[in-house]
Structures are given as C-alpha cells and as structure tokens.
PDB file of N, CA and C in Angstrom:
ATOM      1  N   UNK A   1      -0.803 -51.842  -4.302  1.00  0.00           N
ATOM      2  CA  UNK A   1       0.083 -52.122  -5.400  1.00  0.00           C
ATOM      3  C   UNK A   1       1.398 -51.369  -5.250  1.00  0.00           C
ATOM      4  N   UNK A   2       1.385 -49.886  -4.876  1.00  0.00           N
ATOM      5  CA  UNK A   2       2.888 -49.285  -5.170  1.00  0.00           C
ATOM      6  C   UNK A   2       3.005 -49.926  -3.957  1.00  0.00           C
ATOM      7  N   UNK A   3       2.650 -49.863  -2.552  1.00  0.00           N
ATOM      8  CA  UNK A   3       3.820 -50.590  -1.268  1.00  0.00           C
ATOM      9  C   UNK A   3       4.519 -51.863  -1.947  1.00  0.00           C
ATOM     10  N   UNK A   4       3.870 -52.861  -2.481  1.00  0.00           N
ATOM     11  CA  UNK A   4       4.269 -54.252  -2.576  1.00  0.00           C
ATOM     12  C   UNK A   4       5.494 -53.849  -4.041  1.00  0.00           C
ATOM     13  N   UNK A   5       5.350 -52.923  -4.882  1.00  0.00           N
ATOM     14  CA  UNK A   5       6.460 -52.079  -5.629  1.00  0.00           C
ATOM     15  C   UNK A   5       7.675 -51.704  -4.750  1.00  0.00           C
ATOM     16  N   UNK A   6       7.373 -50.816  -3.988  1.00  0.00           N
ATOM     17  CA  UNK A   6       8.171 -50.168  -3.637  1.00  0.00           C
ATOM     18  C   UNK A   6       8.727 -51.052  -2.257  1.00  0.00           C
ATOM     19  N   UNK A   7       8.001 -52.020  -1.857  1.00  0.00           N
ATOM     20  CA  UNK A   7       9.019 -53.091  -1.346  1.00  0.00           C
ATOM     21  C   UNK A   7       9.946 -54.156  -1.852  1.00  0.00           C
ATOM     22  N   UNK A   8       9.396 -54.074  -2.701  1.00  0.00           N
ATOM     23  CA  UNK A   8      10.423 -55.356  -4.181  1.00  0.00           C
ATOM     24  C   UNK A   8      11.288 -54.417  -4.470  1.00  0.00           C
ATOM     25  N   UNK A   9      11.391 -53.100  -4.801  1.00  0.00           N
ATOM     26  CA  UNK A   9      12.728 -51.819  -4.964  1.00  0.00           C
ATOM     27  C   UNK A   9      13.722 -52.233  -3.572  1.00  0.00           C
ATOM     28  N   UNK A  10      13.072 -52.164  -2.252  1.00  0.00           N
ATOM     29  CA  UNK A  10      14.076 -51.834  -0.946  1.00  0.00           C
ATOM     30  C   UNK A  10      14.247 -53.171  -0.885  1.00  0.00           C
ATOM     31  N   UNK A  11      13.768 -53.974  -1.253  1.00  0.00           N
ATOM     32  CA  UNK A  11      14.488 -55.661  -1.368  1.00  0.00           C
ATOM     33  C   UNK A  11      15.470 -55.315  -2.246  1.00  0.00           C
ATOM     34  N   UNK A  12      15.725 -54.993  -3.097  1.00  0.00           N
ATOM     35  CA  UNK A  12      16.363 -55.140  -4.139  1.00  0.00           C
ATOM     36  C   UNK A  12      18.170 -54.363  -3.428  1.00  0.00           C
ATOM     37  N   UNK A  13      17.202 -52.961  -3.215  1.00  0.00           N
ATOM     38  CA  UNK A  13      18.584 -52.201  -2.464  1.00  0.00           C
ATOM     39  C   UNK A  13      18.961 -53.479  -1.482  1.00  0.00           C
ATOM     40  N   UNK A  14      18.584 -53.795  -0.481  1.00  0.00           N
ATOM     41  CA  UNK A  14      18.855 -54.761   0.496  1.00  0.00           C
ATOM     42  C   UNK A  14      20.156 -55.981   0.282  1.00  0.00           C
ATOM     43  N   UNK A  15      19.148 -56.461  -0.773  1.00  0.00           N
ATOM     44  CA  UNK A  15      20.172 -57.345  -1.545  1.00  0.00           C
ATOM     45  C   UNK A  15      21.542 -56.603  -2.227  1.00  0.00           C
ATOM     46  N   UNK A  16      21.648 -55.520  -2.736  1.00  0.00           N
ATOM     47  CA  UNK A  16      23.123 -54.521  -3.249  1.00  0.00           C
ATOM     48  C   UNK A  16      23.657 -54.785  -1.969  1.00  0.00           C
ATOM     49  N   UNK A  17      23.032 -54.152  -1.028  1.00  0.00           N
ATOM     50  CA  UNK A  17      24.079 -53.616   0.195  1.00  0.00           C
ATOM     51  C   UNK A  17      24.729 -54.774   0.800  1.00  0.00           C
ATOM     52  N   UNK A  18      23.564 -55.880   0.514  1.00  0.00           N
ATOM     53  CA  UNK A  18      24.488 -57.092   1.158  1.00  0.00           C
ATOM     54  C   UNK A  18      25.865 -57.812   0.431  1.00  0.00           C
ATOM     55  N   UNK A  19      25.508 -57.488  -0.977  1.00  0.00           N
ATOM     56  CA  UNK A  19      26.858 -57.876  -1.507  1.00  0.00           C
ATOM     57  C   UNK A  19      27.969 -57.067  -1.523  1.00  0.00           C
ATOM     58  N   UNK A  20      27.541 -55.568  -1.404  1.00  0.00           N
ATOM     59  CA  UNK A  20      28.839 -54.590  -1.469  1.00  0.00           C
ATOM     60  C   UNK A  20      29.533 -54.648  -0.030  1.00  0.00           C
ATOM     61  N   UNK A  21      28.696 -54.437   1.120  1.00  0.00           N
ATOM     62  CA  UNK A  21      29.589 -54.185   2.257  1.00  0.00           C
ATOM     63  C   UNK A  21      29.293 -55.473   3.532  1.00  0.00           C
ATOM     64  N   UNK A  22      30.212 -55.270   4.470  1.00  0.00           N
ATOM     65  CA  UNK A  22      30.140 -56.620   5.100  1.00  0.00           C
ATOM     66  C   UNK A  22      29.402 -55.709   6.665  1.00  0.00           C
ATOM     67  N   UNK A  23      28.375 -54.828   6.686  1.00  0.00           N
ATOM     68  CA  UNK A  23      28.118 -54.381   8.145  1.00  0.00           C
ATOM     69  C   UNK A  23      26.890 -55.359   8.172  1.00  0.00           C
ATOM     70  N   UNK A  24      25.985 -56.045   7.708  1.00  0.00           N
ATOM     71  CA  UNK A  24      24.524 -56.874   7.822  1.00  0.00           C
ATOM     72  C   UNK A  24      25.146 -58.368   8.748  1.00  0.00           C
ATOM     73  N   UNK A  25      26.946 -58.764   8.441  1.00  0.00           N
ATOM     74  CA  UNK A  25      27.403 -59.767   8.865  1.00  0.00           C
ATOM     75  C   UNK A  25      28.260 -60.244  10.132  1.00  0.00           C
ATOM     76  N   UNK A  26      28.259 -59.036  11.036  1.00  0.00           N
ATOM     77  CA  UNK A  26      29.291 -58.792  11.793  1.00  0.00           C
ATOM     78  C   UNK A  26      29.351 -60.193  12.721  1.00  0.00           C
ATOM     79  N   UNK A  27      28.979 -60.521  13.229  1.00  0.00           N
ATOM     80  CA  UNK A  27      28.262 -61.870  13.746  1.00  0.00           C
ATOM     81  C   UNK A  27      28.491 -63.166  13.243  1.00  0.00           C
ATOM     82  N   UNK A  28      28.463 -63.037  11.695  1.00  0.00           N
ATOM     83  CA  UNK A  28      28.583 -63.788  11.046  1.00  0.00           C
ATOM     84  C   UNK A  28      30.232 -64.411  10.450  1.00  0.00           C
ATOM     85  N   UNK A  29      30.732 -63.381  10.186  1.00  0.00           N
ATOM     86  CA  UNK A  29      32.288 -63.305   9.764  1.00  0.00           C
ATOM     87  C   UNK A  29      33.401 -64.275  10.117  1.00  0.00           C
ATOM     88  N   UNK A  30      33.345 -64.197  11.625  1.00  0.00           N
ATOM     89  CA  UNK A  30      34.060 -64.526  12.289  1.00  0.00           C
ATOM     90  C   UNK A  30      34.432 -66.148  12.534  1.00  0.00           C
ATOM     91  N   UNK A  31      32.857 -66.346  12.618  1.00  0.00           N
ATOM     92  CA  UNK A  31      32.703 -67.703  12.294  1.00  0.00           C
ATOM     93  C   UNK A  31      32.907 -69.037  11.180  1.00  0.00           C
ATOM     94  N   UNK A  32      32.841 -68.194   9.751  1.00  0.00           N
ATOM     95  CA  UNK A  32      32.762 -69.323   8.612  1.00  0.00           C
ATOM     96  C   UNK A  32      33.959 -68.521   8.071  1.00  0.00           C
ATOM     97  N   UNK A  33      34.395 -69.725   7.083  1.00  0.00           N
ATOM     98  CA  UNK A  33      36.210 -69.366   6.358  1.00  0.00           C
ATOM     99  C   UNK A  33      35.675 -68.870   5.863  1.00  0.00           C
ATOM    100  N   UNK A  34      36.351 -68.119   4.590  1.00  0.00           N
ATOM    101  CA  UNK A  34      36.557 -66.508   3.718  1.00  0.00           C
ATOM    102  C   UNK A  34      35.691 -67.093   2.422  1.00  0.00           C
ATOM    103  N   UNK A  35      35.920 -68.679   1.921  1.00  0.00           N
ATOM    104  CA  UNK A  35      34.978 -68.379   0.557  1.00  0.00           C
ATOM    105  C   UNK A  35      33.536 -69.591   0.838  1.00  0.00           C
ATOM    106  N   UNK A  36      33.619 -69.781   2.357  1.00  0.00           N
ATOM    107  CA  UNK A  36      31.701 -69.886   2.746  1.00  0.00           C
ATOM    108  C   UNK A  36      31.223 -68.786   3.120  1.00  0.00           C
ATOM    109  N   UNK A  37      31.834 -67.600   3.731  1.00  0.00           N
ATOM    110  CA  UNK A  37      31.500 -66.413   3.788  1.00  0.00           C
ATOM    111  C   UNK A  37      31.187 -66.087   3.016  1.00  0.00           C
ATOM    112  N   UNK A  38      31.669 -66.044   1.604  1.00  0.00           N
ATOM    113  CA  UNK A  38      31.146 -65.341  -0.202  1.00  0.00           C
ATOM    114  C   UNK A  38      30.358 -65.893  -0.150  1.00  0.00           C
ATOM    115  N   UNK A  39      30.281 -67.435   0.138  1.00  0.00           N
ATOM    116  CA  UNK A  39      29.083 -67.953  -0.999  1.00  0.00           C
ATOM    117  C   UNK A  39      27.563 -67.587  -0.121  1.00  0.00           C
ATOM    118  N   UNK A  40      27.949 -67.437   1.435  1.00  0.00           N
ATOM    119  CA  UNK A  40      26.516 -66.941   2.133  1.00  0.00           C
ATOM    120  C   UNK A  40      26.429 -65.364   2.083  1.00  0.00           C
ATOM    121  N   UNK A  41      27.103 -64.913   1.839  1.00  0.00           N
ATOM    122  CA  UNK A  41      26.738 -63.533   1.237  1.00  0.00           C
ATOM    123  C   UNK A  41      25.950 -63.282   0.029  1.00  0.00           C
ATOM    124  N   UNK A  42      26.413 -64.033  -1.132  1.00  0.00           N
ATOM    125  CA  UNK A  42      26.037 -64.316  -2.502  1.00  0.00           C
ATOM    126  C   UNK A  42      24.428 -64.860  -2.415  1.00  0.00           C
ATOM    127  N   UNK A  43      24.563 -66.134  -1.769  1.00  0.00           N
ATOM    128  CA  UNK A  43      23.184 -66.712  -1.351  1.00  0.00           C
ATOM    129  C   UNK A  43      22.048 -65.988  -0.406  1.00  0.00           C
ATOM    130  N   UNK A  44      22.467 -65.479  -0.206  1.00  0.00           N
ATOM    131  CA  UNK A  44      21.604 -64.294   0.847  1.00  0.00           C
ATOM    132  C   UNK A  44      21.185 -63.318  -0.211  1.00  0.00           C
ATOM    133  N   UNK A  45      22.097 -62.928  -0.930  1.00  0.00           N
ATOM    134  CA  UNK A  45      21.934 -61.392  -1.676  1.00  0.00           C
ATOM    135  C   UNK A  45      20.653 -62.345  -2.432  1.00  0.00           C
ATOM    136  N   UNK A  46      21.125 -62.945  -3.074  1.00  0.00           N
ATOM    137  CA  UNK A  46      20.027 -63.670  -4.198  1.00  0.00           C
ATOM    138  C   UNK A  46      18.723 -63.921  -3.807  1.00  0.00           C
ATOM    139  N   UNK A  47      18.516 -64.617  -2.551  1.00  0.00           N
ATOM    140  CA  UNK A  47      17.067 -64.444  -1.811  1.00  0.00           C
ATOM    141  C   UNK A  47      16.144 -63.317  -1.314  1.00  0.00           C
ATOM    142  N   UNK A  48      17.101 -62.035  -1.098  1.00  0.00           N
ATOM    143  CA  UNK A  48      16.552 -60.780  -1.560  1.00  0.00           C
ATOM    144  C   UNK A  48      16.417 -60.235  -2.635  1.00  0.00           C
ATOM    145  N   UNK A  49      16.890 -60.234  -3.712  1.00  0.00           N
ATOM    146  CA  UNK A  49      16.638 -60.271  -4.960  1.00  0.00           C
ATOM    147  C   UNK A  49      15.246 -61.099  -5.164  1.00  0.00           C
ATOM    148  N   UNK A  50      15.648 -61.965  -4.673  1.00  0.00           N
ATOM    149  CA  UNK A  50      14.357 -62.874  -5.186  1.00  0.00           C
ATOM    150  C   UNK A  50      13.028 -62.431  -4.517  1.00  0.00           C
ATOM    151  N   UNK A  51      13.032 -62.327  -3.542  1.00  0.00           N
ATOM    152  CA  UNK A  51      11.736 -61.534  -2.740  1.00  0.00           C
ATOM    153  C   UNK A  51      11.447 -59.571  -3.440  1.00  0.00           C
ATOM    154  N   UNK A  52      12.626 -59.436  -3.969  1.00  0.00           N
ATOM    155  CA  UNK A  52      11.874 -57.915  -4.602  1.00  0.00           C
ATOM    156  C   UNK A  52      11.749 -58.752  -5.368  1.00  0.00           C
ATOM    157  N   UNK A  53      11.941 -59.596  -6.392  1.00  0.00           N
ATOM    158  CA  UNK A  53      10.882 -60.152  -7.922  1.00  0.00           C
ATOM    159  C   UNK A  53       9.987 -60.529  -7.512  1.00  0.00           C
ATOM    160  N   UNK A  54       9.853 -61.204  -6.736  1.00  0.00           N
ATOM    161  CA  UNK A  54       8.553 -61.461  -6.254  1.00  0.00           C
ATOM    162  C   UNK A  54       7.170 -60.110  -5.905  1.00  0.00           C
ATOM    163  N   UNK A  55       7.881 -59.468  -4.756  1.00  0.00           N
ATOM    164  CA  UNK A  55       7.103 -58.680  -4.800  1.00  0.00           C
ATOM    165  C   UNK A  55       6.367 -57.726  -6.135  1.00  0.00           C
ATOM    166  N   UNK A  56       7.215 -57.426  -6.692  1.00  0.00           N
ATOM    167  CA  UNK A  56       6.928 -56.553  -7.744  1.00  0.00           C
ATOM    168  C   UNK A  56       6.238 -57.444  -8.670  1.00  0.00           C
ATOM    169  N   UNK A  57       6.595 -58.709  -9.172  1.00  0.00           N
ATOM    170  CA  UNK A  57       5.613 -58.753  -9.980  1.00  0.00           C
ATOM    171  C   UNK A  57       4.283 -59.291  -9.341  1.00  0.00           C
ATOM    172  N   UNK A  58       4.179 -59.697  -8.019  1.00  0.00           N
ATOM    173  CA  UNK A  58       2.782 -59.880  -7.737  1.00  0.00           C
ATOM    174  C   UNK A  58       2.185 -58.591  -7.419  1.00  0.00           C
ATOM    175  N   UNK A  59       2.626 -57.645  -7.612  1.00  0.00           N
ATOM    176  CA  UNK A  59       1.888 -56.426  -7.196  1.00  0.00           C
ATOM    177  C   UNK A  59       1.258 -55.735  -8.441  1.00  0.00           C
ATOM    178  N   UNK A  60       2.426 -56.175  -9.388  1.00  0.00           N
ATOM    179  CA  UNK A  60       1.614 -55.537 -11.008  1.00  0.00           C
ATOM    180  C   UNK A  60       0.504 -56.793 -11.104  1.00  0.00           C
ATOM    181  N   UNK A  61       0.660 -58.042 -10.739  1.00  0.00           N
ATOM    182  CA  UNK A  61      -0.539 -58.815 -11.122  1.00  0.00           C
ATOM    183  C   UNK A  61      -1.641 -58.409 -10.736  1.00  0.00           C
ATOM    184  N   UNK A  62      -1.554 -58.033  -9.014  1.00  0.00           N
ATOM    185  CA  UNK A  62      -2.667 -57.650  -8.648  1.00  0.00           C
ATOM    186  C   UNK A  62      -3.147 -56.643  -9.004  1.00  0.00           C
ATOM    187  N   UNK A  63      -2.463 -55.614  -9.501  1.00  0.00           N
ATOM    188  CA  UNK A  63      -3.213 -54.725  -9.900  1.00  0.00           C
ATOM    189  C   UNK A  63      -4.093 -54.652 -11.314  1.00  0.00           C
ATOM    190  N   UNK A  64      -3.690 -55.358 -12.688  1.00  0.00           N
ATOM    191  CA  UNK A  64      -4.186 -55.950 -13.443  1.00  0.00           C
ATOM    192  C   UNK A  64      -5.266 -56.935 -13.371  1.00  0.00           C
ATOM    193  N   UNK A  65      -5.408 -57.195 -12.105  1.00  0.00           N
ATOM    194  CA  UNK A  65      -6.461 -58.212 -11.811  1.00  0.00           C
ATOM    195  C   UNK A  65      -6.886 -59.535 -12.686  1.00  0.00           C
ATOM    196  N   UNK A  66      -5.355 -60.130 -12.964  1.00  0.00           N
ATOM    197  CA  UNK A  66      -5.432 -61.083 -13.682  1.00  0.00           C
ATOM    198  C   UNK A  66      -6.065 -62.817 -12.775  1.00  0.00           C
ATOM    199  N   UNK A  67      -5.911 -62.542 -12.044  1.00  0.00           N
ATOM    200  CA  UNK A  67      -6.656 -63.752 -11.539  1.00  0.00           C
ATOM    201  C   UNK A  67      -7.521 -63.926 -10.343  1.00  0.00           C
ATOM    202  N   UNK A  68      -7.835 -64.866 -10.110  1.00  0.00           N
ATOM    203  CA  UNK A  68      -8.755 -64.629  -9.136  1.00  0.00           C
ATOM    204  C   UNK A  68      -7.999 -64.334  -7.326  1.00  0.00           C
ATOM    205  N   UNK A  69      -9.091 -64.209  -6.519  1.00  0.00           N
ATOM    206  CA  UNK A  69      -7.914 -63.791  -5.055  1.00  0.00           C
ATOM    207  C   UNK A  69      -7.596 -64.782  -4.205  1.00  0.00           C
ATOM    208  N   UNK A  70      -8.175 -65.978  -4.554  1.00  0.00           N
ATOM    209  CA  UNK A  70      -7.809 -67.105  -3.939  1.00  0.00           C
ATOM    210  C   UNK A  70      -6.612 -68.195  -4.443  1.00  0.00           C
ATOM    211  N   UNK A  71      -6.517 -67.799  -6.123  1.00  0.00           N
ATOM    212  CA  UNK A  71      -5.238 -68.428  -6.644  1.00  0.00           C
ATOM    213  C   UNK A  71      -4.419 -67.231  -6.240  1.00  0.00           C
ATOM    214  N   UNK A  72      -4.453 -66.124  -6.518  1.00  0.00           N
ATOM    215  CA  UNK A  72      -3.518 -65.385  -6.078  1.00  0.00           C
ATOM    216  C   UNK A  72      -3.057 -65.260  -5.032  1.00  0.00           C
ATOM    217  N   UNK A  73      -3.821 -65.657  -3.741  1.00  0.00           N
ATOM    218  CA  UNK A  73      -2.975 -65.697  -2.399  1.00  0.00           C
ATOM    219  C   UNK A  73      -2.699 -67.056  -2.358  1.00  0.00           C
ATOM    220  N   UNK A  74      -2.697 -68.108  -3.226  1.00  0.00           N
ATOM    221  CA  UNK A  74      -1.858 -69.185  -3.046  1.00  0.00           C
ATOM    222  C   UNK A  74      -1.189 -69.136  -3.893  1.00  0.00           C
ATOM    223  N   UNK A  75      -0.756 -68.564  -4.551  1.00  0.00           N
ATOM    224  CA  UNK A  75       0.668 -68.237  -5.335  1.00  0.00           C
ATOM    225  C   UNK A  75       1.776 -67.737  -4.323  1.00  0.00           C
ATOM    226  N   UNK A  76       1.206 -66.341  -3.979  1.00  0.00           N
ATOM    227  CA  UNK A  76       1.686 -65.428  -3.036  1.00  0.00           C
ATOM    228  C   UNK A  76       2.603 -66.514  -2.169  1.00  0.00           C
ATOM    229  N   UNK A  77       1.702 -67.047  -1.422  1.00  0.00           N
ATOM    230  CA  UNK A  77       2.190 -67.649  -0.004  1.00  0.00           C
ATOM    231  C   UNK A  77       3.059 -68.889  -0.540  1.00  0.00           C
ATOM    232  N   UNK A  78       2.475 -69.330  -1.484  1.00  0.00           N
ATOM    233  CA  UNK A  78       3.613 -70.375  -1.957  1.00  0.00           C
ATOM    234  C   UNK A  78       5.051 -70.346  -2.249  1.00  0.00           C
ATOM    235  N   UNK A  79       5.139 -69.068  -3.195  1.00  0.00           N
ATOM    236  CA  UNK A  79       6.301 -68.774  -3.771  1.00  0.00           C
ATOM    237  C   UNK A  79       7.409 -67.841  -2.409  1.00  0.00           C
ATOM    238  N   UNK A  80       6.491 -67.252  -1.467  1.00  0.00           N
ATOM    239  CA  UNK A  80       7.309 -66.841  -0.354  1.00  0.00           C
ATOM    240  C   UNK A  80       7.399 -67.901   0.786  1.00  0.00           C
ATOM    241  N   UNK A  81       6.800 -68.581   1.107  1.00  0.00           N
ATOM    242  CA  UNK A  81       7.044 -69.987   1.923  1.00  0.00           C
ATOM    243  C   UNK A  81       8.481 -70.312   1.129  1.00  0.00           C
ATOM    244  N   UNK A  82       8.981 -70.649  -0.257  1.00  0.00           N
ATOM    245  CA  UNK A  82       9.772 -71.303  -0.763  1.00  0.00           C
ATOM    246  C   UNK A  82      11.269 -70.428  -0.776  1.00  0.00           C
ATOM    247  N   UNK A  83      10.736 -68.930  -0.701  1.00  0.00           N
ATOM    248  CA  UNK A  83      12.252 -68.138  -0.385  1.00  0.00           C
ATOM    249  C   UNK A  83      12.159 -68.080   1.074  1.00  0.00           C
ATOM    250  N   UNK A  84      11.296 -68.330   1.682  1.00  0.00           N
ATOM    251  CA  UNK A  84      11.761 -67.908   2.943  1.00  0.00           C
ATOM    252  C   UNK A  84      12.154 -69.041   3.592  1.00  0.00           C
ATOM    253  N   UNK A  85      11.834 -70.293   3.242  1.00  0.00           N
ATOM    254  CA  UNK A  85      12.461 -71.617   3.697  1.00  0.00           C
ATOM    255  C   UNK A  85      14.037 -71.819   3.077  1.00  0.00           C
ATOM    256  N   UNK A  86      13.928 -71.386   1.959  1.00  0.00           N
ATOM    257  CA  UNK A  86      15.295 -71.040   1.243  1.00  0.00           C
ATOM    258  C   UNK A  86      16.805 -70.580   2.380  1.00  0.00           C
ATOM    259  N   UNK A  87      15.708 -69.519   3.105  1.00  0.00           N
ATOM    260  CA  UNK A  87      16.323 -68.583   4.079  1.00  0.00           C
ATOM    261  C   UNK A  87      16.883 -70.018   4.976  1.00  0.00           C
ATOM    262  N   UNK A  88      16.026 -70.327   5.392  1.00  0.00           N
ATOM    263  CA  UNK A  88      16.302 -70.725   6.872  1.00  0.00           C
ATOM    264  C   UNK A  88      17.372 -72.259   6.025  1.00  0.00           C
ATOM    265  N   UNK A  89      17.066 -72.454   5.375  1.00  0.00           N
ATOM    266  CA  UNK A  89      17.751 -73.448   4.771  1.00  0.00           C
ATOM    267  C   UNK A  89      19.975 -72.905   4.385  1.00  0.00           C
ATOM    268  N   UNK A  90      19.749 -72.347   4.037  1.00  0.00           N
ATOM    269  CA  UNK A  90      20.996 -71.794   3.929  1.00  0.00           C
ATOM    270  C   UNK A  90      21.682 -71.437   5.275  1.00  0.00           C
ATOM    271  N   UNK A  91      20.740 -70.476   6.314  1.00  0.00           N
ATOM    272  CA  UNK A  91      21.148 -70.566   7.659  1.00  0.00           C
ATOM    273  C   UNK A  91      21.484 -71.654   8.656  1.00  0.00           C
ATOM    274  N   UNK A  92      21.057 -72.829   8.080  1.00  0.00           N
ATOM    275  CA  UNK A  92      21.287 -74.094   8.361  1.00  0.00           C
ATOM    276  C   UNK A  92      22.211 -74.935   7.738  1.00  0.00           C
ATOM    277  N   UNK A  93      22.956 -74.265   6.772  1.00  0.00           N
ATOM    278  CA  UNK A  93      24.058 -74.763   5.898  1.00  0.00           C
ATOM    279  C   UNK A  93      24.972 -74.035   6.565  1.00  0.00           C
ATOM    280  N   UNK A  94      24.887 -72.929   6.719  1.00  0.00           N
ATOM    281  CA  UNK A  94      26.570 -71.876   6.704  1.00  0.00           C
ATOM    282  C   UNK A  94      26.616 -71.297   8.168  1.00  0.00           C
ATOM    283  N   UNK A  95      25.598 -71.296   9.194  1.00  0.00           N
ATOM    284  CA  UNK A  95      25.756 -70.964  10.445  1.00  0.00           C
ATOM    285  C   UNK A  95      25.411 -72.351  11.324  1.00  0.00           C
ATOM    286  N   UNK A  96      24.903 -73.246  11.389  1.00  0.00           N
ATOM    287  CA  UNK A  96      24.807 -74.267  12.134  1.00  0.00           C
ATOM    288  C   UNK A  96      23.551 -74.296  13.230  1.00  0.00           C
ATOM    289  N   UNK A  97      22.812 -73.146  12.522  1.00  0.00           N
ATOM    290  CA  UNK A  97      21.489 -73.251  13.234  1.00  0.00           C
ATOM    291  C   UNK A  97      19.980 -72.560  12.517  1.00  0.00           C
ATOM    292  N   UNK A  98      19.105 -72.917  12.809  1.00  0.00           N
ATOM    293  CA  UNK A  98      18.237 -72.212  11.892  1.00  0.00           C
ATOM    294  C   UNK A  98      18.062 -70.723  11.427  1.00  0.00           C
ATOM    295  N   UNK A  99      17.660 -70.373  13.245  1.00  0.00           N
ATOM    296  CA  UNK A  99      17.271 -68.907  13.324  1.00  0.00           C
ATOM    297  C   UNK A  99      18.973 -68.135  13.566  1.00  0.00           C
ATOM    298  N   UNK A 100      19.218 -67.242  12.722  1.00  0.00           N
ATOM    299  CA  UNK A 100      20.372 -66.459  13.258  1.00  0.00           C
ATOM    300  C   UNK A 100      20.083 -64.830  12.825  1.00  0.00           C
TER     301      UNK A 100
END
C-alpha cells in the first residue's frame, strides 16, 4: 500500500517537473512549433497526474479491502492500459512515432 502511495506522490512530482522546466524534452523541442510543444507538455503532465491518481487511490482501495482481487486487478490493468495507451497515443500525435 505505501509503495503504490508513495508512487502516485513521485508521479505527481513527475508531472510538476514536466510542466515547470523543459530538461525531460530536449529531443523533443526542436522538432514541434512552440504551442504543440505546450500542448504535449500539458498532455504529458496530465497523464502523470493521472497515473499518481491512479495509483494512490488503488492503493487506499487495496488496503481497505474493498473488493475482491480479481475485480481489482481488472480495474488496475484496465484503467492503466487506458493511460498508458493515452501515452503512446499522444506520442503518435505530436512526435510522429509511437515509441519516443
């Protein structure tokens, strides 16, 4: 329970740092104009955000033991299949390839 906490926290930092400073993008910059650059910065930050909510609240679930472990790991995997396709989906909008 606290790792899957305290990984939804360093998601969270993750996501700050990506909107405050431009060192996660160096690679990236050069390539897309100045306000697809914002908006894949923005969109990025938000999918880390979204993976610390995630984490954190499936970690207080589990620890409450509100449901059973077989809906709960298909929640789990569902709701992160959908940010992490998110991922590759946006990388496929603003860089021109999946994996970058």
């Amino acid at each position: 329970m606290f790792a899957q906490i305290f990984t939804g926290i360093a998601f969270f930092i993750i996501g700050i740092e990506h909107l405050r400073t431009d060192k996660f993008y160096k690679n990236v910059k050069p390539r897309l104009e100045k306000h697809k650059y914002k908006q894949f910065k923005r969109y990025t930050a938000l999918t880390q955000f979204s993976l610390g909510i995630l984490f954190i609240i499936m970690g207080i679930i589990e620890n409450l033991e509100i449901l059973n472990t077989s809906i709960f790991l298909t929640i789990y995997i569902t709701l992160g299949a959908i940010i992490l396709g998110l991922v590759l989906v946006l990388n496929k909008i603003y860089l021109g390839s999946i994996l970058r």
